[in-house]
PDB file of N, CA and C in Angstrom:
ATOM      1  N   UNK A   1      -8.385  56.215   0.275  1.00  0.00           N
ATOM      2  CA  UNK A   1      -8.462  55.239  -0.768  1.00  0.00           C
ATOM      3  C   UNK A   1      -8.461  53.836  -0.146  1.00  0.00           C
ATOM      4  N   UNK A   2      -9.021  52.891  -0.624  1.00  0.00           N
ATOM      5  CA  UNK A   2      -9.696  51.664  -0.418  1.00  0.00           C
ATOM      6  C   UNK A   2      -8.252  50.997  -0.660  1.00  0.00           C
ATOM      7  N   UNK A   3      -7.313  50.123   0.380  1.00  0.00           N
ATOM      8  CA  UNK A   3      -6.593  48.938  -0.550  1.00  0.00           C
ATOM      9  C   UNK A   3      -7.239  47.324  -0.646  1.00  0.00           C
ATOM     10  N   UNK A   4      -6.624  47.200  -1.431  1.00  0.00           N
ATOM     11  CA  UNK A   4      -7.037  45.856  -2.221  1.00  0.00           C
ATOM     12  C   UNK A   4      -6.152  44.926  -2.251  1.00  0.00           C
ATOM     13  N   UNK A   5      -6.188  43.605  -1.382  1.00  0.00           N
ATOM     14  CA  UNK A   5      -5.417  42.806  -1.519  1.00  0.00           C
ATOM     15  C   UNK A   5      -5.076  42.001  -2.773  1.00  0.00           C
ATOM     16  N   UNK A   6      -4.018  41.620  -3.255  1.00  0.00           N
ATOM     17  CA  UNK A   6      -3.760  40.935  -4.224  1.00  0.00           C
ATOM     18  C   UNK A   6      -3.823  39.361  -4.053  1.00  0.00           C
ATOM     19  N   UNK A   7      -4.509  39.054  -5.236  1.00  0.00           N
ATOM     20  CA  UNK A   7      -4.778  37.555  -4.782  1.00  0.00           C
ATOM     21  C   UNK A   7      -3.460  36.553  -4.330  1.00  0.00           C
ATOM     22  N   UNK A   8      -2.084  37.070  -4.620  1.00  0.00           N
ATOM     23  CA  UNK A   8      -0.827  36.441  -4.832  1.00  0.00           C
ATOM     24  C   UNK A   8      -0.294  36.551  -3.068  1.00  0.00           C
ATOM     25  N   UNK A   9      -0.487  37.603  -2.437  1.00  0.00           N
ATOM     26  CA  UNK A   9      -0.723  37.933  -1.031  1.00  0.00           C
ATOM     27  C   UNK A   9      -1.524  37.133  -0.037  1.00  0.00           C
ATOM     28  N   UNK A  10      -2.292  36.534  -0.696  1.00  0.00           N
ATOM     29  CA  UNK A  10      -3.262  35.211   0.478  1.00  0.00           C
ATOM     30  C   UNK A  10      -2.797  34.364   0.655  1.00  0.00           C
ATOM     31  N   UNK A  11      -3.158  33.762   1.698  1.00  0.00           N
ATOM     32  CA  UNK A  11      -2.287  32.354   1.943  1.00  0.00           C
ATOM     33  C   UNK A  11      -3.642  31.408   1.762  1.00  0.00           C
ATOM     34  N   UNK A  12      -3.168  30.496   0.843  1.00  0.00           N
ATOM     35  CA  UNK A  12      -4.366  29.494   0.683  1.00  0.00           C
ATOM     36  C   UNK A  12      -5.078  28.552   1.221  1.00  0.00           C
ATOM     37  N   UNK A  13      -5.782  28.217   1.361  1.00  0.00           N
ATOM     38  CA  UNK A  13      -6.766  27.570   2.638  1.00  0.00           C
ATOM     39  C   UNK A  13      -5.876  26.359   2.562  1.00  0.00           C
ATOM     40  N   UNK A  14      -5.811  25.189   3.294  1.00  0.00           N
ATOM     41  CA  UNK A  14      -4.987  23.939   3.424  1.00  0.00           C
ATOM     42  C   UNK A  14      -6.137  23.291   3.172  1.00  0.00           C
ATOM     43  N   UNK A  15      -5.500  22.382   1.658  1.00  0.00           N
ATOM     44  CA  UNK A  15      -6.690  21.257   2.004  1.00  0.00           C
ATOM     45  C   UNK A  15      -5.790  20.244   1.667  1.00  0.00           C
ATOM     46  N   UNK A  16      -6.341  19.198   2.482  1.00  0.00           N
ATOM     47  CA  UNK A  16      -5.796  17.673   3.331  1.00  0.00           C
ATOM     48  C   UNK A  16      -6.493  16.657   2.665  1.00  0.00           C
ATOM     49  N   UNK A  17      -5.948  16.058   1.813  1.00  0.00           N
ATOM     50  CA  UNK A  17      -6.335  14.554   1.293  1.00  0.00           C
ATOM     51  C   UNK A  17      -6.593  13.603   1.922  1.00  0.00           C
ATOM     52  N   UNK A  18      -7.446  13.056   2.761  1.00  0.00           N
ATOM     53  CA  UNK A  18      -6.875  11.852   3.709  1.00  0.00           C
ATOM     54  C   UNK A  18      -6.920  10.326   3.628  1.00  0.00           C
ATOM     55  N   UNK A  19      -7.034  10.282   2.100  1.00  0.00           N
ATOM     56  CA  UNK A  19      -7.413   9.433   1.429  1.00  0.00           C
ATOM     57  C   UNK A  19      -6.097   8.534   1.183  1.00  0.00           C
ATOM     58  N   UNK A  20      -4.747   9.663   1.017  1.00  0.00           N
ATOM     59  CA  UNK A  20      -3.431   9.088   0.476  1.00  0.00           C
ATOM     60  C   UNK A  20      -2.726   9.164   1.766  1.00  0.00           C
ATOM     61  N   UNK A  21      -1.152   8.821   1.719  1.00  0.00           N
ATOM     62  CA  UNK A  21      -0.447   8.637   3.112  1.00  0.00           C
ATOM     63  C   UNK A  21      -0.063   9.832   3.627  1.00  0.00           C
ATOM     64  N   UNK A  22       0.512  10.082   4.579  1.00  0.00           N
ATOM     65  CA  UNK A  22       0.704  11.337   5.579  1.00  0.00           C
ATOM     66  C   UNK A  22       1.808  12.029   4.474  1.00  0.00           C
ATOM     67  N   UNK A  23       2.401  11.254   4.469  1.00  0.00           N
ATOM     68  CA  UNK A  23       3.967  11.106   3.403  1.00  0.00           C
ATOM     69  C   UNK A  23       3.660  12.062   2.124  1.00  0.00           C
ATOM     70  N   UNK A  24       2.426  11.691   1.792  1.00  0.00           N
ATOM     71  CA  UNK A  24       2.133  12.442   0.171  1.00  0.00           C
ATOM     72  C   UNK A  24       1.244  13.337   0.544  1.00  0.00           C
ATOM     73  N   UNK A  25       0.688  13.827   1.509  1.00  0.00           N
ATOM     74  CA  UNK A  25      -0.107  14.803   1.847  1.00  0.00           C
ATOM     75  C   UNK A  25       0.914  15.875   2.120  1.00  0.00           C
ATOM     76  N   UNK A  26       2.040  15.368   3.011  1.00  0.00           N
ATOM     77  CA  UNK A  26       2.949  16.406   3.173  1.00  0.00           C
ATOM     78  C   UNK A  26       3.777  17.077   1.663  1.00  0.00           C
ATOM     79  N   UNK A  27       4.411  15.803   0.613  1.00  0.00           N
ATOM     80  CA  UNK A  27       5.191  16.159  -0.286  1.00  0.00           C
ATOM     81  C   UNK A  27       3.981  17.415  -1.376  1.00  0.00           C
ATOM     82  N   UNK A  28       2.874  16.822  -1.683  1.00  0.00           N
ATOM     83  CA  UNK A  28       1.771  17.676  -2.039  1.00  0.00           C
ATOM     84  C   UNK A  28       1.640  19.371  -1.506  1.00  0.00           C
ATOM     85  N   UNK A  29       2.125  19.302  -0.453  1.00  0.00           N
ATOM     86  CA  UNK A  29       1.834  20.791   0.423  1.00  0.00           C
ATOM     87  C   UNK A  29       3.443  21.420   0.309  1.00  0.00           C
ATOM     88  N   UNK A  30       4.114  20.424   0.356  1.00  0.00           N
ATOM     89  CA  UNK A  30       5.862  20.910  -0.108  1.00  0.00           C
ATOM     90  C   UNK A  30       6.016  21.380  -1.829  1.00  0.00           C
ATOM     91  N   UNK A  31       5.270  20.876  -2.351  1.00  0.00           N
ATOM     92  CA  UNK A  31       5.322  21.249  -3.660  1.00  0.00           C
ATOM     93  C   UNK A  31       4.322  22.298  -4.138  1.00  0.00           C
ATOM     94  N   UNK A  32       3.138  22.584  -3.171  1.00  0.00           N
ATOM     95  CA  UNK A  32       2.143  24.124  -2.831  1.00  0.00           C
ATOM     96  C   UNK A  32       3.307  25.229  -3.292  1.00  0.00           C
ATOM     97  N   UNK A  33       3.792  25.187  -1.695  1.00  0.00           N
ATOM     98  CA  UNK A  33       5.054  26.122  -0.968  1.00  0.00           C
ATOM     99  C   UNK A  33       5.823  26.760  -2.273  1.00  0.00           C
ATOM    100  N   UNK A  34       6.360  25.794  -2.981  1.00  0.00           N
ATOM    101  CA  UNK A  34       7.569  25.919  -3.377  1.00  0.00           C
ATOM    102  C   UNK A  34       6.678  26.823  -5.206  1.00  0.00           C
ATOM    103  N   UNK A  35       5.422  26.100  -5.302  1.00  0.00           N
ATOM    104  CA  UNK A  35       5.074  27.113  -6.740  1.00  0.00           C
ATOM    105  C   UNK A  35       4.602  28.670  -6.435  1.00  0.00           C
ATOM    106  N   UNK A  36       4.726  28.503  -4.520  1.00  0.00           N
ATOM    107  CA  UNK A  36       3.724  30.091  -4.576  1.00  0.00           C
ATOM    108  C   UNK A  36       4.950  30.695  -4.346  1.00  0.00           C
ATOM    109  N   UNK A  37       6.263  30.115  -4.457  1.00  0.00           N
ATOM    110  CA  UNK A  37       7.534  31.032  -4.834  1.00  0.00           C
ATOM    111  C   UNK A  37       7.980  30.988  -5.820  1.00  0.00           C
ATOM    112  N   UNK A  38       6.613  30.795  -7.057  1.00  0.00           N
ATOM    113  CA  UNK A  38       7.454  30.670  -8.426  1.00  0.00           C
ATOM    114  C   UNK A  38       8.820  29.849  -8.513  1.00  0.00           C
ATOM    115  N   UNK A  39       8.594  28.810  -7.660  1.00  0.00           N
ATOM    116  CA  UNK A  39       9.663  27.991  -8.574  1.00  0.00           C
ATOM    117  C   UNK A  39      10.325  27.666  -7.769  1.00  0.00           C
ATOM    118  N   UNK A  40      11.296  28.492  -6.791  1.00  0.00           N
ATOM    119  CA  UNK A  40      12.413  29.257  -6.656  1.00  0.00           C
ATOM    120  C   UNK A  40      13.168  27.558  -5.762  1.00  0.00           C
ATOM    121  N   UNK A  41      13.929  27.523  -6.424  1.00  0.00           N
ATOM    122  CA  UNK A  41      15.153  26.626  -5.898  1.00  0.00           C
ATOM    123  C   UNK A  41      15.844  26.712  -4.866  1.00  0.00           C
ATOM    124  N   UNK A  42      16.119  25.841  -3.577  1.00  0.00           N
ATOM    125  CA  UNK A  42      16.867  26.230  -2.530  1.00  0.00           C
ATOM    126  C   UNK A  42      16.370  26.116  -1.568  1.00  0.00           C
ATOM    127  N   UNK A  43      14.806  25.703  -1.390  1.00  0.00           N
ATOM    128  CA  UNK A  43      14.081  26.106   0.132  1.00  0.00           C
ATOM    129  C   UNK A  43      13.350  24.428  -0.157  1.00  0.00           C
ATOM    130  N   UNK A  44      13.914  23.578  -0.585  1.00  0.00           N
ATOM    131  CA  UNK A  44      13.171  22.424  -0.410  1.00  0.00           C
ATOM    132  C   UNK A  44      13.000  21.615   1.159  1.00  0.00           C
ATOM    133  N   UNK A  45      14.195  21.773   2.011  1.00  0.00           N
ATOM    134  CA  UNK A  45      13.657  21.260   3.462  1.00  0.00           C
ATOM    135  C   UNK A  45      12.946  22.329   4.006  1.00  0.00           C
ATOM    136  N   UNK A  46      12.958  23.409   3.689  1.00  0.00           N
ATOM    137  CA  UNK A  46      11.945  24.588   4.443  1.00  0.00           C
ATOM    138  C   UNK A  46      10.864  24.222   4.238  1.00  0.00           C
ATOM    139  N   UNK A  47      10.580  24.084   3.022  1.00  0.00           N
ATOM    140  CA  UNK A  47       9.265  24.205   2.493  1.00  0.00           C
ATOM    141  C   UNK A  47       9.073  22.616   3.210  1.00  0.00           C
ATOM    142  N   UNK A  48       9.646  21.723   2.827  1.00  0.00           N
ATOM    143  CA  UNK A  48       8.603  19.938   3.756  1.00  0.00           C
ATOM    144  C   UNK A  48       8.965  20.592   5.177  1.00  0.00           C
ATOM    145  N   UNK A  49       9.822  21.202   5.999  1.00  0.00           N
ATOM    146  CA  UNK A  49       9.537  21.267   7.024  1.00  0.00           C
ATOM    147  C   UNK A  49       8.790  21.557   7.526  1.00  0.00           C
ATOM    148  N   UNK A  50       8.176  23.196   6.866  1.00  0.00           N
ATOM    149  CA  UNK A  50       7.046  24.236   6.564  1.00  0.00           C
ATOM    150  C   UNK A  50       5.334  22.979   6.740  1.00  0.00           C
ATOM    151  N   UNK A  51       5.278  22.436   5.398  1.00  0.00           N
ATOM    152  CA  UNK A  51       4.954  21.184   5.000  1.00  0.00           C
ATOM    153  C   UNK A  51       4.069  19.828   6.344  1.00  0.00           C
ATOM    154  N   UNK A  52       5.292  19.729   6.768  1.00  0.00           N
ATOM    155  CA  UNK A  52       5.164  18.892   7.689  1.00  0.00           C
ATOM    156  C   UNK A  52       4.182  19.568   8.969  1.00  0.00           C
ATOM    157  N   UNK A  53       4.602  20.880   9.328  1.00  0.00           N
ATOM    158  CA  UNK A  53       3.951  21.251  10.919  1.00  0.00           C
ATOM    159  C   UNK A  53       2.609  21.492  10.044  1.00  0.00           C
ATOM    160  N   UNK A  54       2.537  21.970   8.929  1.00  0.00           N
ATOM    161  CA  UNK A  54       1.219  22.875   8.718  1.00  0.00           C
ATOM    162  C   UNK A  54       0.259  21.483   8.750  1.00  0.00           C
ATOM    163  N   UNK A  55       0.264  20.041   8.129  1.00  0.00           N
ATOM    164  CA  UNK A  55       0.191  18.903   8.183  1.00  0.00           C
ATOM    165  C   UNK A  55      -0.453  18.100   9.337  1.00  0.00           C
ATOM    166  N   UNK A  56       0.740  18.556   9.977  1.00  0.00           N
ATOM    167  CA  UNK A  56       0.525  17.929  11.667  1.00  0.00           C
ATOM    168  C   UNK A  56      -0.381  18.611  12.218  1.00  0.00           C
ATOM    169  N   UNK A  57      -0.759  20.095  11.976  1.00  0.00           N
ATOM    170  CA  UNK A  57      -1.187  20.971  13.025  1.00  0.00           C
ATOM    171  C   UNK A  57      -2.867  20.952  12.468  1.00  0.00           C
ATOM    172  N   UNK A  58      -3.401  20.400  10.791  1.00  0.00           N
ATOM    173  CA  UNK A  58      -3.984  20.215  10.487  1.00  0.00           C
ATOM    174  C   UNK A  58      -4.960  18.946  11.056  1.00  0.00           C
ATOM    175  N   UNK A  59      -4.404  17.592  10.926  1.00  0.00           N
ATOM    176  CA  UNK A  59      -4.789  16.899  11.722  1.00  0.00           C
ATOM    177  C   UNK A  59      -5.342  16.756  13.053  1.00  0.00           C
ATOM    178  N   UNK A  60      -4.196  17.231  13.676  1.00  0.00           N
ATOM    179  CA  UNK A  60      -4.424  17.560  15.248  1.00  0.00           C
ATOM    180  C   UNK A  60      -5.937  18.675  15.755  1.00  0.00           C
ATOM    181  N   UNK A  61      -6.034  19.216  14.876  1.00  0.00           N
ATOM    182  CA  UNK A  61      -7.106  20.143  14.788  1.00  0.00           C
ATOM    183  C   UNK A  61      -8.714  19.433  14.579  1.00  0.00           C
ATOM    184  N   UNK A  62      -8.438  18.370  13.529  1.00  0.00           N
ATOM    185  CA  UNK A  62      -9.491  17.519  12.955  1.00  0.00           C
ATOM    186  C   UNK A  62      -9.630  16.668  13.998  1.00  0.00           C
ATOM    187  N   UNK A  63      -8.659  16.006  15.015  1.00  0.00           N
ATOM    188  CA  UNK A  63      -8.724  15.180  15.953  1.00  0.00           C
ATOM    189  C   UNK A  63      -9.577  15.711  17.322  1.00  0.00           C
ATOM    190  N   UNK A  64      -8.899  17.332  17.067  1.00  0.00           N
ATOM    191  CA  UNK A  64      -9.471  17.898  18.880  1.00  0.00           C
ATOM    192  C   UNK A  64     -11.169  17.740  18.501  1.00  0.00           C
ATOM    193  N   UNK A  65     -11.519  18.419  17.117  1.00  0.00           N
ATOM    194  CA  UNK A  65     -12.774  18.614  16.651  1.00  0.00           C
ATOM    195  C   UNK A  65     -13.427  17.398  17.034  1.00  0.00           C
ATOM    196  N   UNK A  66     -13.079  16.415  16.578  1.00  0.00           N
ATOM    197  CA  UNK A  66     -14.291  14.896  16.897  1.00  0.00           C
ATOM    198  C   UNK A  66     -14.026  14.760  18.059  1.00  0.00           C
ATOM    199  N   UNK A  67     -12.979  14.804  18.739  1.00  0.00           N
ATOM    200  CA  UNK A  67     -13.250  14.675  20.567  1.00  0.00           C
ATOM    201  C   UNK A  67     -13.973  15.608  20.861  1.00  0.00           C
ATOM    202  N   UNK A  68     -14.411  16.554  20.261  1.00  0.00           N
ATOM    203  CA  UNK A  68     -15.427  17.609  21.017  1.00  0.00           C
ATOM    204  C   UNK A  68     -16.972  17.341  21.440  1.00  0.00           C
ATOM    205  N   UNK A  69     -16.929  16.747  19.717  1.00  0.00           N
ATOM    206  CA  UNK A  69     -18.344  16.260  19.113  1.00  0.00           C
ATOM    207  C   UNK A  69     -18.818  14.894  20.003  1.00  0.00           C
ATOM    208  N   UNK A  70     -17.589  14.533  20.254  1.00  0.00           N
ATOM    209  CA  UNK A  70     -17.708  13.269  20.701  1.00  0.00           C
ATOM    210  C   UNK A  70     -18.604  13.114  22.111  1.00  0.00           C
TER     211      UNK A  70
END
């Protein structure tokens, strides 16, 4: 039998505003975190910590990319 992932099981692509400050790109991705746990109260520095690297590691990625191109 075939399994089938559930859509609630994916982790969602990161997308990066870069329009607004680092600050609200991160609180934006802290507040992702925290609805794909339904809610759940208690993990607010996890989740901006969470937040923060996924953030950083995003950028840094966009940065290596144009030095490539470059």
């Amino acid at each position: 039998m075939k399994k089938t992932r559930k859509l609630e099981d994916s982790t969602p692509i990161l997308v990066v505003d870069e329009n607004v400050s680092l600050e609200e790109q991160i609180a934006r991705r802290a507040n992702e975190l925290w609805q794909q746990r339904n809610c759940e109260h208690g993990y607010d520095q996890t989740d901006w910590l969470r937040a923060e690297r996924e953030i950083a590691e995003w950028h840094q990625k966009r940065l290596q990319a144009e030095t490539l191109r470059s």
